[in-house]
C-alpha atoms as a PDB file:
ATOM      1  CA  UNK A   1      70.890 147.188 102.314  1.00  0.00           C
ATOM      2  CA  UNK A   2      74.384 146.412 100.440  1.00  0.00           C
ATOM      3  CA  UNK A   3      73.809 146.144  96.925  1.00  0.00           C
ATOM      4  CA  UNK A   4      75.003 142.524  95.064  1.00  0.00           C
ATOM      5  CA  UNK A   5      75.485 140.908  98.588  1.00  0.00           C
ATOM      6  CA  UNK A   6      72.356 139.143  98.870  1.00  0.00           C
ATOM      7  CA  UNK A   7      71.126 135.856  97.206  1.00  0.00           C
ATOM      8  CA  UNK A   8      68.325 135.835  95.062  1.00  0.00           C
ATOM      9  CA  UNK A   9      65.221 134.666  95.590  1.00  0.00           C
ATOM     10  CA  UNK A  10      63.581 132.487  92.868  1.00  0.00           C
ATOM     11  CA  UNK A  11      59.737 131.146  92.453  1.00  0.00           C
ATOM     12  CA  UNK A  12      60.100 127.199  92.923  1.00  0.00           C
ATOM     13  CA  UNK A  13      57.167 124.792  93.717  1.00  0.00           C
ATOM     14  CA  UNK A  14      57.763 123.073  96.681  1.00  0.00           C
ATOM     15  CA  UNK A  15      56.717 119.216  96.549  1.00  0.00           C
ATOM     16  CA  UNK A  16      56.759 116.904 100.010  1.00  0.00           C
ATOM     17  CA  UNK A  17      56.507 113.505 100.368  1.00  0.00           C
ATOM     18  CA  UNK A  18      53.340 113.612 101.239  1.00  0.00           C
ATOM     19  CA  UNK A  19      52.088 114.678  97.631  1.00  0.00           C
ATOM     20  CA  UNK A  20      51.375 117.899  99.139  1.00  0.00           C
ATOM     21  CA  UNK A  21      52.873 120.690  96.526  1.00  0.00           C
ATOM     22  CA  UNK A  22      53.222 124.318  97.339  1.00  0.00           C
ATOM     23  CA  UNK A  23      54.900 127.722  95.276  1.00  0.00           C
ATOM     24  CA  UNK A  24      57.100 129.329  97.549  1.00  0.00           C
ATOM     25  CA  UNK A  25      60.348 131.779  97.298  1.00  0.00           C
ATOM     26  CA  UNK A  26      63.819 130.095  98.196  1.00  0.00           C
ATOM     27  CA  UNK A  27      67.650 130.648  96.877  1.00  0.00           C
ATOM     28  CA  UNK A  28      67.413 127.292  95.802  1.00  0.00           C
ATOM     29  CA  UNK A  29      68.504 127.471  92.058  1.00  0.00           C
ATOM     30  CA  UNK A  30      66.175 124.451  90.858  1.00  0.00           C
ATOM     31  CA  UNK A  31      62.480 124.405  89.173  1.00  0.00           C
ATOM     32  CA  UNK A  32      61.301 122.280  92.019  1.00  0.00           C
ATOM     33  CA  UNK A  33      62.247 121.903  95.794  1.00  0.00           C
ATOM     34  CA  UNK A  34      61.287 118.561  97.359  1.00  0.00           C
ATOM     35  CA  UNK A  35      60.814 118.027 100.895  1.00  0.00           C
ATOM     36  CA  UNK A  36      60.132 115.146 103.000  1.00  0.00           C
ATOM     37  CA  UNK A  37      57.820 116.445 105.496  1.00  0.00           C
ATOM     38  CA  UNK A  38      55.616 119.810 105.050  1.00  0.00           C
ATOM     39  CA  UNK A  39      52.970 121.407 106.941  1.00  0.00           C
ATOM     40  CA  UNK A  40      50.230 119.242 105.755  1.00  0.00           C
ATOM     41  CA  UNK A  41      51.866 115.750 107.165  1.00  0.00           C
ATOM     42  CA  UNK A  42      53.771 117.025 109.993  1.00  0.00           C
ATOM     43  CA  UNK A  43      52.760 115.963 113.382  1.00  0.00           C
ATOM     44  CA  UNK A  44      52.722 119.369 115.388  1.00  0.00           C
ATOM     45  CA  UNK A  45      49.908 120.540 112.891  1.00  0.00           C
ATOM     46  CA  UNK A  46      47.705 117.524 112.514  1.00  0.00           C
ATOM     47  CA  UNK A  47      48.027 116.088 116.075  1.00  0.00           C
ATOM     48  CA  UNK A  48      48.929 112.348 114.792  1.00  0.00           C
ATOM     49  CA  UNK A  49      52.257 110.258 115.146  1.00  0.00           C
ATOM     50  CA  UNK A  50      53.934 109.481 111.940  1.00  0.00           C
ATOM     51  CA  UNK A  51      57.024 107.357 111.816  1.00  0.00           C
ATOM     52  CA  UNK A  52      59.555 108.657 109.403  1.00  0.00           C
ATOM     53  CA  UNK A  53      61.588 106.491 108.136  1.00  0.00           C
ATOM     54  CA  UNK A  54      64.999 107.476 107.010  1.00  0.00           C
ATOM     55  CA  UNK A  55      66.694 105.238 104.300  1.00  0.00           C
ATOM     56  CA  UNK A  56      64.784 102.032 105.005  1.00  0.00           C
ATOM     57  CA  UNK A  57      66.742 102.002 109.065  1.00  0.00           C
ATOM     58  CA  UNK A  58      62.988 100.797 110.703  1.00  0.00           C
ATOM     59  CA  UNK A  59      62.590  98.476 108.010  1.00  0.00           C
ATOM     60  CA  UNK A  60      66.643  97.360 108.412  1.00  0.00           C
ATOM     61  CA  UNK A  61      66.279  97.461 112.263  1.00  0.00           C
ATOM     62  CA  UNK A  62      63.367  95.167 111.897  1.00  0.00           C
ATOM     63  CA  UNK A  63      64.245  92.447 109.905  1.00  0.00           C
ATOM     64  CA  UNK A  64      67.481  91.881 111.938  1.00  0.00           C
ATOM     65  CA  UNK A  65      65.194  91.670 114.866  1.00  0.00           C
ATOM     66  CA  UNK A  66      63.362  89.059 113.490  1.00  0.00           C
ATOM     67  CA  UNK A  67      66.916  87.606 112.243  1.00  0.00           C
ATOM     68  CA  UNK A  68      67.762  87.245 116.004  1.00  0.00           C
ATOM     69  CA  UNK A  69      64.456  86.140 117.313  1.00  0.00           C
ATOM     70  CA  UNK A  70      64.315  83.488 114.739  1.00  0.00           C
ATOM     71  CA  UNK A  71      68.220  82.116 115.306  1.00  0.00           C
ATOM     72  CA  UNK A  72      67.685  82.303 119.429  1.00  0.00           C
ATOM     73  CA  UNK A  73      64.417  79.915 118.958  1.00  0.00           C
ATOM     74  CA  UNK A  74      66.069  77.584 116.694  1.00  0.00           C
ATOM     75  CA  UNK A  75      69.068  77.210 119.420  1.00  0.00           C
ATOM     76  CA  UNK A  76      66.710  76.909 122.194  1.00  0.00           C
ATOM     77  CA  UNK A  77      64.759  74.333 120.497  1.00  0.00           C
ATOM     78  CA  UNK A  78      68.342  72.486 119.697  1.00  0.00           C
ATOM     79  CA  UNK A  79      69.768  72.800 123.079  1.00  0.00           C
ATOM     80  CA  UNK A  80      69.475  69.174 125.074  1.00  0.00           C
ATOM     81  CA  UNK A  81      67.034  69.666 128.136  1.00  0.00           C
ATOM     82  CA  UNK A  82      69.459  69.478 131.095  1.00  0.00           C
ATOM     83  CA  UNK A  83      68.510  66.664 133.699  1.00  0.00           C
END
């Protein structure tokens, strides 16, 4: 190997989510790595489904749902019954 072409590898503890932590070896530059899913909590090694969710979208996504749901019941229930 090339000397001086290669990053360096540092110790950094590796923290997820989860509240799993970990040491591990990375170029990473920082004390601690944080992760958002690891071995422990992903759901190809534990064999459940986990929903991940990214900057609050499900929670977003749901609450306009209910938005809509709520706004087309209160223009069915104004709507005159045709005769």
């Amino acid at each position: 190997m090339k000397a001086e072409i290669h990053p360096n590898y540092h110790d950094v503890r590796a923290t997820c989510a989860c509240g799993s932590t970990f040491n591990t070896r990375s170029t990473y530059k920082g004390p601690e790595l944080r992760l958002e899913i690891c071995s422990v909590c992903h759901p190809f090694y534990t064999g459940r489904q986990k929903l991940i969710d990214t900057e609050g979208r499900v929670d977003r996504f749901q609450k306009k749902l209910a938005a809509t749901k709520l706004l087309q019941e209160k223009r069915a229930a104004a709507k005159p019954a045709v005769q």
